[in-house]
Protein backbone atom coordinates (compact mmCIF):
# COMPACT_ATOMS: atom_id res chain seq x y z
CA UNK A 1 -30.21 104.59 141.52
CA UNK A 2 -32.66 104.56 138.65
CA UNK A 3 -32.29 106.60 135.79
CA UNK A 4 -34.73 109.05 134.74
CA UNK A 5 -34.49 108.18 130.92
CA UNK A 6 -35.32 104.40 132.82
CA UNK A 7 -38.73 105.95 133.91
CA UNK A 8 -39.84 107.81 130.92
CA UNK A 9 -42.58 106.14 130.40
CA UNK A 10 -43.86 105.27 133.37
CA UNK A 11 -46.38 107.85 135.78
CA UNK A 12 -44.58 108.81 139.18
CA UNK A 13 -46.63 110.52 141.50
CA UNK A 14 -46.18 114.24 142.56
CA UNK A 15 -43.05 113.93 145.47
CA UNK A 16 -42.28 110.68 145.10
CA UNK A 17 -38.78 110.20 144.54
CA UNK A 18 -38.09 106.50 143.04
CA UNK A 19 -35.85 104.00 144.72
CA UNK A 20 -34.54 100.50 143.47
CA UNK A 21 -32.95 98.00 145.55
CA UNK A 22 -29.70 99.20 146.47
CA UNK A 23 -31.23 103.01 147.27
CA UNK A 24 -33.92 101.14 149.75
CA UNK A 25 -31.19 98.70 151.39
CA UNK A 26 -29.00 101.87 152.14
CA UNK A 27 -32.14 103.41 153.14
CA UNK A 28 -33.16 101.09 155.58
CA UNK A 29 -29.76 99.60 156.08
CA UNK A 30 -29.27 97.12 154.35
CA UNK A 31 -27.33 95.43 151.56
CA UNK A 32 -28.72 95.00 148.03
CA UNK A 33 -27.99 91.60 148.08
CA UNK A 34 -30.64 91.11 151.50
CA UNK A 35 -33.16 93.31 149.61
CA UNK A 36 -33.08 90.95 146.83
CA UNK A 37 -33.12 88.39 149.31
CA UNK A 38 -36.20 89.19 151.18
CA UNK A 39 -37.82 90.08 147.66
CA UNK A 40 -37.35 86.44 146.20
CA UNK A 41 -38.67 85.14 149.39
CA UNK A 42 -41.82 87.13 149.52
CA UNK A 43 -40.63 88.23 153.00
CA UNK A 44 -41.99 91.92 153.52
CA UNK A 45 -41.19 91.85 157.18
CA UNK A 46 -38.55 93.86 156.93
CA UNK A 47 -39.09 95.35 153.43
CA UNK A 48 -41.73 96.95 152.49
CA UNK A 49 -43.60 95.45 148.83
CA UNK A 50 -42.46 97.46 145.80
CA UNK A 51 -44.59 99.49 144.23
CA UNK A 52 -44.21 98.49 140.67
CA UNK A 53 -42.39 95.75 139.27
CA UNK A 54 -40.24 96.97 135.35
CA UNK A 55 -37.93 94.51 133.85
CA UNK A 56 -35.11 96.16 135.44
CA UNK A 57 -36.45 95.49 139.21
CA UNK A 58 -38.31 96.47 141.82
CA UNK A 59 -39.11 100.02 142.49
CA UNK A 60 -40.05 102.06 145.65
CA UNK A 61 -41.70 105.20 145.97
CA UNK A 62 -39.41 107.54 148.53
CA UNK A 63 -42.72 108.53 150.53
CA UNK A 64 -44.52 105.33 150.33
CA UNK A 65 -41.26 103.45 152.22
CA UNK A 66 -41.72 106.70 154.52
CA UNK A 67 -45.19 105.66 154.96
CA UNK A 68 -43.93 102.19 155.70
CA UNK A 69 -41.76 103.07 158.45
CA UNK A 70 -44.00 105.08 160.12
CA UNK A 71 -46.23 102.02 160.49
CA UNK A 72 -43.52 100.19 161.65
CA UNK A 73 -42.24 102.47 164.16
CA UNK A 74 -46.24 103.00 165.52
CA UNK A 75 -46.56 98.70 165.77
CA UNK A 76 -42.97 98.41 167.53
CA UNK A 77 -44.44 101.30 170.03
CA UNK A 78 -41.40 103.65 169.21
């Protein structure tokens, strides 16, 4: 997970909780390595983009990749 003292200096929004690759691949069920995969590739099929990009990675916000899945779910007609 990231550390806090890692995001010290960057704005979060209100209820977002922040994610980095492994937290999103166990998230969505996947491994960090196939996270990192799909990232590298610009494949955001099954990923969704990160929302900011620090020298130590990618990072999600918690209720954005919400937000993503509910798309997901509403285009696969579940």
């Amino acid at each position: 997970m990231v550390k806090e003292a890692d995001l010290n200096w960057i704005e979060v929004p209100e209820d977002y909780e922040v994610l980095d690759a492994t937290a999103l691949g166990k998230r969505l069920g996947f491994k960090r390595d196939t996270v990192l995969a799909y990232l590298s590739r610009r494949t955001f099929r099954r990923i969704p983009r990160p929302n900011r990009q620090l020298v130590m990675g990618p990072i999600w916000y918690e209720k954005s990749v919400r937000e993503w899945e509910a798309r997901e779910d509403r285009a696969r007609g579940e």
